[in-house]
C-alpha atoms as a PDB file:
ATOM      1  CA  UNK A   1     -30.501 -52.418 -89.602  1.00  0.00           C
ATOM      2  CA  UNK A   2     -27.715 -51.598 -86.765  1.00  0.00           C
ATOM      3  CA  UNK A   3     -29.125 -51.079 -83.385  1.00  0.00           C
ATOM      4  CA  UNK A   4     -28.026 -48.678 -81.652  1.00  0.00           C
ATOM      5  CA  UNK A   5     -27.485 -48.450 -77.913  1.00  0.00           C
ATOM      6  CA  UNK A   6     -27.105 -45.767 -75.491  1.00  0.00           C
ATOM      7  CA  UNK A   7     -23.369 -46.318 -73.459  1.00  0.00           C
ATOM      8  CA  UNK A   8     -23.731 -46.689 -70.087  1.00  0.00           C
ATOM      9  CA  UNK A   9     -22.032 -44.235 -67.679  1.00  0.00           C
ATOM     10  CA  UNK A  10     -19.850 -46.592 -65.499  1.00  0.00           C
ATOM     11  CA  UNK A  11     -20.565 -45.527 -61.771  1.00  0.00           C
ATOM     12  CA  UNK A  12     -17.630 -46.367 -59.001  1.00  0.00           C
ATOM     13  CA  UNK A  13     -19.368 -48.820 -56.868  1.00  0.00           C
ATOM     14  CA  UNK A  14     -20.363 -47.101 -53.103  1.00  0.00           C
ATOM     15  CA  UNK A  15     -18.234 -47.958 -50.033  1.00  0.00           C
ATOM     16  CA  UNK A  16     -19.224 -50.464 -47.961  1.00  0.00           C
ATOM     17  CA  UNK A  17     -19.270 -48.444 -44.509  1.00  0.00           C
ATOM     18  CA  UNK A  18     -20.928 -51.377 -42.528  1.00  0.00           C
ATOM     19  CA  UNK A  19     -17.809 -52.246 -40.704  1.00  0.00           C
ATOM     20  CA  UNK A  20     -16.657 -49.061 -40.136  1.00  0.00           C
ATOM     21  CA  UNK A  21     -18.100 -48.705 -36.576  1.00  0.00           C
ATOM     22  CA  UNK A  22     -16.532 -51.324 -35.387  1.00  0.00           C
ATOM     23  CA  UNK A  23     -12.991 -50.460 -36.604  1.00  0.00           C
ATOM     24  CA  UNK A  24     -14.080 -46.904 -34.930  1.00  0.00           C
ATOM     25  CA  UNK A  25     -14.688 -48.519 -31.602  1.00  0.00           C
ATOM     26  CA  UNK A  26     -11.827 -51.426 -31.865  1.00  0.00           C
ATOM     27  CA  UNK A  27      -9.232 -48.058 -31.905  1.00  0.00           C
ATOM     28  CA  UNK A  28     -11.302 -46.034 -29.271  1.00  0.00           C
ATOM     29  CA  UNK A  29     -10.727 -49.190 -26.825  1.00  0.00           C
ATOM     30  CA  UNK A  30      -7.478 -49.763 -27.876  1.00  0.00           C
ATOM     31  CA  UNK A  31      -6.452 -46.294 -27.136  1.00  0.00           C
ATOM     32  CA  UNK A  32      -8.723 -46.113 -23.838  1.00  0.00           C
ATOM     33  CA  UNK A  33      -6.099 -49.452 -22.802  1.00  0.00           C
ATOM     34  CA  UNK A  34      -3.124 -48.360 -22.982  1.00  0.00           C
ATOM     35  CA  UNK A  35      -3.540 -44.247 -22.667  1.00  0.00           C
ATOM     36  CA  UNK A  36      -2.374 -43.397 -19.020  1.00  0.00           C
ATOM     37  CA  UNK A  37      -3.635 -40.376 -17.448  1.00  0.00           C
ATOM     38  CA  UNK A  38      -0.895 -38.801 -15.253  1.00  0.00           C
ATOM     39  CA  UNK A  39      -0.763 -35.706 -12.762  1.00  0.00           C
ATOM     40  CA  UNK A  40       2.835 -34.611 -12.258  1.00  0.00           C
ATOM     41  CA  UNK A  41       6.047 -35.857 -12.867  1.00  0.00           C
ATOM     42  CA  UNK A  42       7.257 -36.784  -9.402  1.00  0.00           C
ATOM     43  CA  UNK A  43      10.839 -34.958  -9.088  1.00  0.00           C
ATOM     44  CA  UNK A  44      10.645 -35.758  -5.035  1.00  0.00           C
ATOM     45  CA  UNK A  45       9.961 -38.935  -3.412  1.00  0.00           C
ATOM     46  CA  UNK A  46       6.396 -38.852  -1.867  1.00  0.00           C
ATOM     47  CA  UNK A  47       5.946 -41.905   0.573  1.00  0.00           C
ATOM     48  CA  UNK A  48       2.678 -40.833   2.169  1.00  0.00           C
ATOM     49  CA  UNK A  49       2.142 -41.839   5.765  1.00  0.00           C
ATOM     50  CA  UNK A  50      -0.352 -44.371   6.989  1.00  0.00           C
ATOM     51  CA  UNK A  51      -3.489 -43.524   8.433  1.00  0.00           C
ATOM     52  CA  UNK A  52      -7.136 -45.102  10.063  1.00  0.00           C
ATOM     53  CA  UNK A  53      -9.401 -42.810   9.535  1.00  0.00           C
ATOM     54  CA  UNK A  54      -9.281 -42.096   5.921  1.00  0.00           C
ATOM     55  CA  UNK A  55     -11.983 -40.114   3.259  1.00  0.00           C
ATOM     56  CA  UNK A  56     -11.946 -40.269   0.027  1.00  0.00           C
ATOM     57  CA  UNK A  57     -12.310 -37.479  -1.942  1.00  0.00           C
ATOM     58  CA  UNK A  58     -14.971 -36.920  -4.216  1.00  0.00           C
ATOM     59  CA  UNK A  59     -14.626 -34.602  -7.065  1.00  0.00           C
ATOM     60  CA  UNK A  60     -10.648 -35.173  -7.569  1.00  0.00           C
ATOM     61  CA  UNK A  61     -11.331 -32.624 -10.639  1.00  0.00           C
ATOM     62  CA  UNK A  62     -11.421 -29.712  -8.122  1.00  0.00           C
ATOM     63  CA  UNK A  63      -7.986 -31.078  -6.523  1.00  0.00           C
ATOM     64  CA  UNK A  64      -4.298 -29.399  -6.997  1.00  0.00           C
ATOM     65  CA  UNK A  65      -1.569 -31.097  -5.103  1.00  0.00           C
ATOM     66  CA  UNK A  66       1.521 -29.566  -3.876  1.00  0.00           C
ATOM     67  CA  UNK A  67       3.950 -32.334  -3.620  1.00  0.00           C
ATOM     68  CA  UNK A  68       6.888 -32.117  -0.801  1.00  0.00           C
ATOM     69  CA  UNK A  69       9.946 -34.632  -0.128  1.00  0.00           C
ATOM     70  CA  UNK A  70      13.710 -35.349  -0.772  1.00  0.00           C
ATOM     71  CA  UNK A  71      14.500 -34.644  -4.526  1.00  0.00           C
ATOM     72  CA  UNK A  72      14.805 -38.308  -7.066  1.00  0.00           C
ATOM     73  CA  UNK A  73      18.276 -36.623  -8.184  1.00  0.00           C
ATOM     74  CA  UNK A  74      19.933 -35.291  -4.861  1.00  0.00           C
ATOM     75  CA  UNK A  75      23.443 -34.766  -6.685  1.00  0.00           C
ATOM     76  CA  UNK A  76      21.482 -32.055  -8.775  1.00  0.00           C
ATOM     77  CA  UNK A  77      18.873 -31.043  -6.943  1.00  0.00           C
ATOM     78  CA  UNK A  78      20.426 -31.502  -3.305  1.00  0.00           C
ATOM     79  CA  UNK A  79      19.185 -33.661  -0.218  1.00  0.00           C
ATOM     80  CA  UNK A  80      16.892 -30.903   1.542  1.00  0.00           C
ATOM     81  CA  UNK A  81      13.432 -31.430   1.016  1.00  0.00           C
ATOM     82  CA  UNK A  82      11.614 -29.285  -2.185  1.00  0.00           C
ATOM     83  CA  UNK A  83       8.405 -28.257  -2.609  1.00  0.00           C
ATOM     84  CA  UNK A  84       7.002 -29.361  -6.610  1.00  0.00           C
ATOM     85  CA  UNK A  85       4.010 -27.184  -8.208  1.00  0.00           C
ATOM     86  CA  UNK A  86       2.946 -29.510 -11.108  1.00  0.00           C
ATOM     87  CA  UNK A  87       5.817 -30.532 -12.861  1.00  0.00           C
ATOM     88  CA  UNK A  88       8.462 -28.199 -11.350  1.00  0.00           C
ATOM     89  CA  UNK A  89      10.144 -27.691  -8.300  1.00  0.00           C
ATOM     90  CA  UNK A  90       8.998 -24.214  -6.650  1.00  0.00           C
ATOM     91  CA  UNK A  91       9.844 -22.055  -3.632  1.00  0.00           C
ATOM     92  CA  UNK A  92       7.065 -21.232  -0.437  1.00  0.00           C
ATOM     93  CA  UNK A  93       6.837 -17.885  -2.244  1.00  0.00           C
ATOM     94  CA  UNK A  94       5.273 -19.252  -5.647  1.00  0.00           C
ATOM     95  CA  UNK A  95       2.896 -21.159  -4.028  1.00  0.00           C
ATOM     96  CA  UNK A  96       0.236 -18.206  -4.123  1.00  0.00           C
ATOM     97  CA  UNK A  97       0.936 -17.472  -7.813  1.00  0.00           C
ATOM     98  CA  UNK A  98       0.365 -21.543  -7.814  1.00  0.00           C
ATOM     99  CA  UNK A  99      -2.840 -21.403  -6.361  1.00  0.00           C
ATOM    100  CA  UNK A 100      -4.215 -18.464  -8.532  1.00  0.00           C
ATOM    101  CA  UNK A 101      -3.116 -20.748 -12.170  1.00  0.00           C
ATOM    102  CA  UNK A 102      -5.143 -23.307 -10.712  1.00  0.00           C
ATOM    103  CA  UNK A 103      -7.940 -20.900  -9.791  1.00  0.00           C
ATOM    104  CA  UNK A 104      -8.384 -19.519 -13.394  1.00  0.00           C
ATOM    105  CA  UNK A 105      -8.483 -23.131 -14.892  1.00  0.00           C
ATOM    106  CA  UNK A 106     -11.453 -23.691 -13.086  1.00  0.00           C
ATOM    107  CA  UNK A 107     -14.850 -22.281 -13.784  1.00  0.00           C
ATOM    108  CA  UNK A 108     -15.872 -19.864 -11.739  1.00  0.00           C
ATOM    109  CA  UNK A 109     -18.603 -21.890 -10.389  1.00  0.00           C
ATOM    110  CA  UNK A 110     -16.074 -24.812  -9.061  1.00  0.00           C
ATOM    111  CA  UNK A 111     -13.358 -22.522  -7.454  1.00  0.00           C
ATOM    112  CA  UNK A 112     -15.236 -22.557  -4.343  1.00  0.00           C
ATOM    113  CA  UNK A 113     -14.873 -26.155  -3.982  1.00  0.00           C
ATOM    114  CA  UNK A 114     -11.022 -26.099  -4.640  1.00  0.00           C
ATOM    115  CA  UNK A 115      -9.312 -28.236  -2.584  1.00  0.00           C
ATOM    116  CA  UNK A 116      -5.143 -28.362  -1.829  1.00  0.00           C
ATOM    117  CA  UNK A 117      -3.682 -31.716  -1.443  1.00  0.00           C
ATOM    118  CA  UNK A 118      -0.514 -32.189   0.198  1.00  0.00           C
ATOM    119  CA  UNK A 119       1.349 -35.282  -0.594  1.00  0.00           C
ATOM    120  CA  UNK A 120       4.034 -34.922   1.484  1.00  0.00           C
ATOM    121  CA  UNK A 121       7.089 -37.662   2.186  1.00  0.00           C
ATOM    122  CA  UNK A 122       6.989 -39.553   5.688  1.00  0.00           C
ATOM    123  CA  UNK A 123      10.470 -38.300   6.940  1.00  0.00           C
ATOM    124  CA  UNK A 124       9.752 -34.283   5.895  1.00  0.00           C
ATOM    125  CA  UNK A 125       9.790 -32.456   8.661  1.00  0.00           C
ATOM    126  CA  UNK A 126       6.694 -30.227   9.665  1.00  0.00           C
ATOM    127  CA  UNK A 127       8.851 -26.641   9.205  1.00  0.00           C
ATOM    128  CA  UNK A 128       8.345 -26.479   5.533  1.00  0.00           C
ATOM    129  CA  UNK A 129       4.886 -28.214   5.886  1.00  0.00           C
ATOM    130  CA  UNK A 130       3.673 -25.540   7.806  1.00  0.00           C
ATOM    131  CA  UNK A 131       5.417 -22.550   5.604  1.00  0.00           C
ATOM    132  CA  UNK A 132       3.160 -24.058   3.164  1.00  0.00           C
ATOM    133  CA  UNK A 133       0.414 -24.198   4.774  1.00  0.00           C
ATOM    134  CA  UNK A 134       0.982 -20.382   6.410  1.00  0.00           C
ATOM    135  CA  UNK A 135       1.246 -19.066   2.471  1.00  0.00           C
ATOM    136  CA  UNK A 136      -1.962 -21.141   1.638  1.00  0.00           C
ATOM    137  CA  UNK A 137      -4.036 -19.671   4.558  1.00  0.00           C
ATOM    138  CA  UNK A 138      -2.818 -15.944   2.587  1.00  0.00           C
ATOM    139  CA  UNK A 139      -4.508 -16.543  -0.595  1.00  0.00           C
ATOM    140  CA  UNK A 140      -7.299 -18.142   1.175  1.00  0.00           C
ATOM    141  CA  UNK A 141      -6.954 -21.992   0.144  1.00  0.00           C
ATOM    142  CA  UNK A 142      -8.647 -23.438   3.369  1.00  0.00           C
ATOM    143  CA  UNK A 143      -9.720 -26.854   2.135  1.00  0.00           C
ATOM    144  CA  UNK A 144      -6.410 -28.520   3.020  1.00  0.00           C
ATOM    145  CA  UNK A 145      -6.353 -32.290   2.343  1.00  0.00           C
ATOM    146  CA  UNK A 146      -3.262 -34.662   3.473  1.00  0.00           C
ATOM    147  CA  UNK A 147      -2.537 -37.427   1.515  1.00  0.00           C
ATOM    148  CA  UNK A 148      -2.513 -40.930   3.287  1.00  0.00           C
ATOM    149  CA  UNK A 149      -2.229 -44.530   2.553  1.00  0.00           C
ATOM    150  CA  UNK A 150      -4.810 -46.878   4.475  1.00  0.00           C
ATOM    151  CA  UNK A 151      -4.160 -49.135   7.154  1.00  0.00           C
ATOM    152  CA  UNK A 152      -6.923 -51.738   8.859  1.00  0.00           C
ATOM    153  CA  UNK A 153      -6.748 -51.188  11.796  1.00  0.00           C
ATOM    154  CA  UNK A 154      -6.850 -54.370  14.839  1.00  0.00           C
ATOM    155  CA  UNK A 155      -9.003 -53.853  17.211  1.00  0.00           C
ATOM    156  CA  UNK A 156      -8.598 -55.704  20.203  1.00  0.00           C
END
């Protein structure tokens, strides 16, 4: 007599997900390398000024910068010094529409805590620095922070 047997149902084999973290965390470092994290497209050169007595900010989340110097391009943009709000040029007048964006991107809890940072060229003179500062004092942007470089001092 014939025997007869039942057909097996051929299963796809499972995937092998053992190395599967590691390829995960191979392309998170990879992209953590060579991602950049930038804050503005400089259209004005910003050589900041040296200083001594310098603090460190602590929560640069909470900071906008208004950026102020000679434009990169001065046969478009001219050789008078321009103000730049983010990553366009802008005019003493914007700079309270400025400081509301930045207001509303922050939680409400933060906006206290806001501070402006001017990063503002060497060779600027102070007439446009203190427009700036005049408009911030309207909207009520008191924490006012100059950008610096460090120098060690010599004492003698």
């Amino acid at each position: 007599m014939a025997r007869f047997r039942k057909e097996k149902v051929s299963e796809t084999p499972g995937l092998n997900t053992s190395s599967m973290s590691d390829i995960i965390f191979m392309f998170l470092f990879f992209f953590m390398v060579i991602t950049t994290i930038r804050e503005a497209t400089l259209f004005v050169r910003v050589t900041v000024p040296a200083a001594t007595e310098v603090q460190k900010l602590e929560r640069k989340n909470l900071v906008s910068y208004i950026y102020i110097g000679i434009p990169l391009r001065p046969e478009i943009y001219g050789s008078e010094p321009r103000i730049q709000l983010n990553d366009q040029f802008g005019t003493v007048e914007q700079i309270s529409e400025f400081i509301e964006m930045e207001r509303a991107a922050r939680p409400e809890q933060d906006r206290p805590f806001l501070t402006t940072s001017l990063k503002v060229d060497k060779d600027v003179r102070m007439g446009i620095v203190t427009d700036v500062k005049q408009e911030l004092r309207k909207v009520g942007a008191y924490k006012i922070n100059y950008s610096t470089r460090k120098v060690h001092s010599i004492i003698d």
